[in-house]
C-alpha atoms as a PDB file:
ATOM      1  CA  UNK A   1       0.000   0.000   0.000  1.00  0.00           C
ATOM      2  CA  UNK A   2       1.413   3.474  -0.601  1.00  0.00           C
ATOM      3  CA  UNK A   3       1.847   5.969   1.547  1.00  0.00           C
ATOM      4  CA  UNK A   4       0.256   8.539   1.715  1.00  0.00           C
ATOM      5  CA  UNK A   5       1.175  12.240   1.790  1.00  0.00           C
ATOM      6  CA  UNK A   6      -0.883  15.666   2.634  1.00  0.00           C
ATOM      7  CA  UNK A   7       0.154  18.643   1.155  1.00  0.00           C
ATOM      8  CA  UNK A   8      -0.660  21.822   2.669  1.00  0.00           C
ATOM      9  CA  UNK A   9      -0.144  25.108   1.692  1.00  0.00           C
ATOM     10  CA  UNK A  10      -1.995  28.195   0.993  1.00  0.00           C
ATOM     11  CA  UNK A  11      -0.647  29.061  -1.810  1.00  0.00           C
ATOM     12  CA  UNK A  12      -2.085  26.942  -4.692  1.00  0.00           C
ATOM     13  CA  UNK A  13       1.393  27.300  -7.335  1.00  0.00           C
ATOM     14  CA  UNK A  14       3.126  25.920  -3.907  1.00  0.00           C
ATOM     15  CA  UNK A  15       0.892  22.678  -3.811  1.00  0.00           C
ATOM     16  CA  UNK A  16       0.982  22.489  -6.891  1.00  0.00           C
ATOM     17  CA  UNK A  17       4.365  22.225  -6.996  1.00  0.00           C
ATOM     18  CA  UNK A  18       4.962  20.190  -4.330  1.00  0.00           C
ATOM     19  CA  UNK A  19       2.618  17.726  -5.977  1.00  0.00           C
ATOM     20  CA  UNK A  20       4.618  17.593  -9.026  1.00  0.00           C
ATOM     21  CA  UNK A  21       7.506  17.230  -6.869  1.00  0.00           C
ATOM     22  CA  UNK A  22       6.270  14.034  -5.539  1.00  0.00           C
ATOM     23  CA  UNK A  23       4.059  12.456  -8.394  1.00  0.00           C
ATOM     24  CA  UNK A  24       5.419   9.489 -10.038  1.00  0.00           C
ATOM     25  CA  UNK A  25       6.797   8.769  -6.511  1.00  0.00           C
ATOM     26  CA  UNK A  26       4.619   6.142  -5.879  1.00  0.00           C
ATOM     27  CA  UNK A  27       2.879   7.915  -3.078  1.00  0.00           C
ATOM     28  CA  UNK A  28      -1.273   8.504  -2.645  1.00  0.00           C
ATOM     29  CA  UNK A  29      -1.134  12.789  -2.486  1.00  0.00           C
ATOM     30  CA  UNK A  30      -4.280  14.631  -1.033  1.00  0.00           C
ATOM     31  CA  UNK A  31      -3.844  18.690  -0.602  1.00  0.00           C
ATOM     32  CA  UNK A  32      -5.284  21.019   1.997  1.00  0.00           C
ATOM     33  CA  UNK A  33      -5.017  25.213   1.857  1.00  0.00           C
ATOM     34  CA  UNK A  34      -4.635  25.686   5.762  1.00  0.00           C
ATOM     35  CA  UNK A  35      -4.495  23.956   9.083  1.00  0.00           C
ATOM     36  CA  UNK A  36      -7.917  23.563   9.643  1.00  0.00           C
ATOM     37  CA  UNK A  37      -8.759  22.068   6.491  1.00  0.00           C
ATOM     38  CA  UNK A  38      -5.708  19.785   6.822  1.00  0.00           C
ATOM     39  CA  UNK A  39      -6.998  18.622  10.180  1.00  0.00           C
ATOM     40  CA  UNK A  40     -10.124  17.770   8.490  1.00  0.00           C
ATOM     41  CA  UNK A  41      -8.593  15.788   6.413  1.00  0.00           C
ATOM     42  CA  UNK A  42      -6.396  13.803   8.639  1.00  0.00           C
ATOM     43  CA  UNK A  43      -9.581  12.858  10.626  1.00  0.00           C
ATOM     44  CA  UNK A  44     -11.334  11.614   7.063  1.00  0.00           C
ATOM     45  CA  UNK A  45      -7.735   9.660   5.756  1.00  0.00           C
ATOM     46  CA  UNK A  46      -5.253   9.511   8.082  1.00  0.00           C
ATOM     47  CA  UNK A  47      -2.039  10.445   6.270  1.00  0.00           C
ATOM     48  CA  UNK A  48       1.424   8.995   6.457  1.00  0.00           C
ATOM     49  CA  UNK A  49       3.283  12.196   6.362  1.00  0.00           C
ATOM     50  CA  UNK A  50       1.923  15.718   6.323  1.00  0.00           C
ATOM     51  CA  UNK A  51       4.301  18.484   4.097  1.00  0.00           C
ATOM     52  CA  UNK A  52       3.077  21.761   5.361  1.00  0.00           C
ATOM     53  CA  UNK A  53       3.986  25.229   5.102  1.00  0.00           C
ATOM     54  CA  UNK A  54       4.375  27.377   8.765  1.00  0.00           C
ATOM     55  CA  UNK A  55       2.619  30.533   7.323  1.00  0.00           C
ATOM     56  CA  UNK A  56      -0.960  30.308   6.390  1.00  0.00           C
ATOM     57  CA  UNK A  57      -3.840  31.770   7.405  1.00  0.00           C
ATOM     58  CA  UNK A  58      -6.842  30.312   9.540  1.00  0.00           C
ATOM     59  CA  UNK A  59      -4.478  28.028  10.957  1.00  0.00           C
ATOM     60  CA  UNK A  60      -0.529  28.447  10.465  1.00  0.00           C
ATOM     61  CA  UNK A  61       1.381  25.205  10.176  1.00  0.00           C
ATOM     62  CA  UNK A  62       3.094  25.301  13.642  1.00  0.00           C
ATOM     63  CA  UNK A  63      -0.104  25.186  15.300  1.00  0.00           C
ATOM     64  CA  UNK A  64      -1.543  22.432  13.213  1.00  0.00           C
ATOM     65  CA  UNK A  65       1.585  20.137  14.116  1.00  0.00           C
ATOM     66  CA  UNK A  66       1.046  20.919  17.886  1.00  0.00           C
ATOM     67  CA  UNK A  67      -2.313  19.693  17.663  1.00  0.00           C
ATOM     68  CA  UNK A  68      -1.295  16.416  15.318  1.00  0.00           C
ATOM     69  CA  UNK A  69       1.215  15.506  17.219  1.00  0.00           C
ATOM     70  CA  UNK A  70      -0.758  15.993  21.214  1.00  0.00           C
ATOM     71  CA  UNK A  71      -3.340  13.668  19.447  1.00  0.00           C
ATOM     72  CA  UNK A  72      -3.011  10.295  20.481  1.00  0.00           C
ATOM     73  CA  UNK A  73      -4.361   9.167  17.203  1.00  0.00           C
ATOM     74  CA  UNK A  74      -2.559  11.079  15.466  1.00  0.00           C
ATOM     75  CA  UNK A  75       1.235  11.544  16.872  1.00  0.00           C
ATOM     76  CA  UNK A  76       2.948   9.197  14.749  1.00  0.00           C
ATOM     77  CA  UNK A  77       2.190  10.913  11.597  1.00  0.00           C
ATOM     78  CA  UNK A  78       5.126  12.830  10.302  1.00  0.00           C
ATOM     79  CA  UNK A  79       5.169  16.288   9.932  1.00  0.00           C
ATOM     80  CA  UNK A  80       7.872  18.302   7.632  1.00  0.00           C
ATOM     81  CA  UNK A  81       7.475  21.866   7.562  1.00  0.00           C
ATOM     82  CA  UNK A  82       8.335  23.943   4.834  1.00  0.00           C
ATOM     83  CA  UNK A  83       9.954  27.437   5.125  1.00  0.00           C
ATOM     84  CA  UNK A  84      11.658  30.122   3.702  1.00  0.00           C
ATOM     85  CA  UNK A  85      15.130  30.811   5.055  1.00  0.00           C
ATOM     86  CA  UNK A  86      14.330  34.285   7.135  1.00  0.00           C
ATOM     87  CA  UNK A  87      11.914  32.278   8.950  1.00  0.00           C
ATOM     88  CA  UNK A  88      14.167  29.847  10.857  1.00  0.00           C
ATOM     89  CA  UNK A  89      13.092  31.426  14.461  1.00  0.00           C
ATOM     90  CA  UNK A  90       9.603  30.091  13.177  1.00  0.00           C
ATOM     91  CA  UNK A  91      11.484  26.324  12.893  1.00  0.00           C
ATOM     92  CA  UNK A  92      13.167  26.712  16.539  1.00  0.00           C
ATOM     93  CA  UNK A  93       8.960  26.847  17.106  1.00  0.00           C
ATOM     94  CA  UNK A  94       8.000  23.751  14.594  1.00  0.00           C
ATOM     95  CA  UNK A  95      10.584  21.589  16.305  1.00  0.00           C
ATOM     96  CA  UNK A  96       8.919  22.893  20.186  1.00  0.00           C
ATOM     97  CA  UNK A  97       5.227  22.050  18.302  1.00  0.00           C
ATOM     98  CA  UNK A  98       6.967  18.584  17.558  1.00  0.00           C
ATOM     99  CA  UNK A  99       7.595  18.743  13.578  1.00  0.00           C
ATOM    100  CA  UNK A 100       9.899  15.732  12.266  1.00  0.00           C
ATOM    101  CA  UNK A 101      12.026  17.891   9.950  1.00  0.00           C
ATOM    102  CA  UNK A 102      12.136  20.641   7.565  1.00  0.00           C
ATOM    103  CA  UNK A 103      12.816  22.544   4.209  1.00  0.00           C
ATOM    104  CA  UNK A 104      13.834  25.529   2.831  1.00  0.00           C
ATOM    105  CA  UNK A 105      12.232  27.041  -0.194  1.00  0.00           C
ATOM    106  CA  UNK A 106      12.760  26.762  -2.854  1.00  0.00           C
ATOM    107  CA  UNK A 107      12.270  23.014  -2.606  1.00  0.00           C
ATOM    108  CA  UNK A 108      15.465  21.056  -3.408  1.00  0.00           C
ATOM    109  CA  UNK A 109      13.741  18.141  -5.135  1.00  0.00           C
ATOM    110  CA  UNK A 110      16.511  15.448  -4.369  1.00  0.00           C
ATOM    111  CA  UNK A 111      16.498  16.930  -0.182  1.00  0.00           C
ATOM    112  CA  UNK A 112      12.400  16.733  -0.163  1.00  0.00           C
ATOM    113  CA  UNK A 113      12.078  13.092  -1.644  1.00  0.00           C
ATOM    114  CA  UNK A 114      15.151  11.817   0.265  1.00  0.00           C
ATOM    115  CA  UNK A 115      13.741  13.093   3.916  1.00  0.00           C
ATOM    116  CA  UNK A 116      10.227  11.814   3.060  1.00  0.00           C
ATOM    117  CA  UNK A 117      11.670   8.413   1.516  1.00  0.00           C
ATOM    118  CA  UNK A 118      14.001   7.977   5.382  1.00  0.00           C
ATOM    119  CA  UNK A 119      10.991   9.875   7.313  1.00  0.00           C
ATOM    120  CA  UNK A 120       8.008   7.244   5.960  1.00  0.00           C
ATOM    121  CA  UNK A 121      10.547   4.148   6.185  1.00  0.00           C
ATOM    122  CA  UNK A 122      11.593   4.698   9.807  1.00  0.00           C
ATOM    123  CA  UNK A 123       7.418   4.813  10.001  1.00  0.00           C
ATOM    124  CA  UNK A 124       7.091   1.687   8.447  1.00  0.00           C
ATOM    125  CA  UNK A 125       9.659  -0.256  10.503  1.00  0.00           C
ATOM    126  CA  UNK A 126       7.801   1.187  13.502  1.00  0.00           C
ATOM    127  CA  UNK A 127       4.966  -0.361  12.704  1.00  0.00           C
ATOM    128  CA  UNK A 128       6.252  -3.329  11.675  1.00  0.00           C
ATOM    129  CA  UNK A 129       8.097  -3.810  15.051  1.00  0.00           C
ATOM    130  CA  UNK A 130       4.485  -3.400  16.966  1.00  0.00           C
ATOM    131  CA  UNK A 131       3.042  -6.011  14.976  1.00  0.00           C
END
């Protein structure tokens, strides 16, 4: 089974972009424009691995990890936040709010797909262990 990946961004050339990124990947992609939609969407198909930018509206990205990750049904999900350099104080806070690991934009294509590829297997052994 794939895994699955949700994008969120508020920008729509950004998830766009990330979803060309990572199509042909093999992974199942779903995208959300803001926190609250993305927690919406976790609820409805629990992702693998959330790629989410800090700065949005509604909800920004730091505080939609900090609620993922105080969830117990939703901790193990892996969050990588995406950010432009000036805003590293903001990934001192994602790493507080309990993100798994970042990226700088612009996306480095060969960074993103080899943190998701060791992110999503160190899931999969995890799992594998408990069962």
């Amino acid at each position: 089974m794939p895994s699955k990946i949700l994008i969120v961004d508020d920008t729509e050339t950004m998830r766009l972009y990330e979803h060309m990124l990572l199509s042909g990947q093999g992974y199942e992609l779903d995208m959300a424009e803001n926190g609250v939609e993305a927690l919406k969407k976790i609820e409805g198909n629990k992702p693998d691995l959330v790629l989410m930018d800090i700065m949005m509206p509604q909800m920004n990205g730091i505080e939609c990890c900090r609620r993922i990750k105080s969830n117990d049904h939703t901790r193990e999900i892996k969050v990588v936040m995406v950010t432009t350099k000036s805003e590293y104080e903001k990934v001192k806070e994602a790493f507080a709010a309990g993100c798994d690991d970042y990226v700088t934009k612009p996306i480095d294509r060969v960074e993103l797909l080899s943190k998701l590829k060791e992110l999503l297997k160190f899931s999969e052994l995890k799992n594998l262990l408990r069962s």
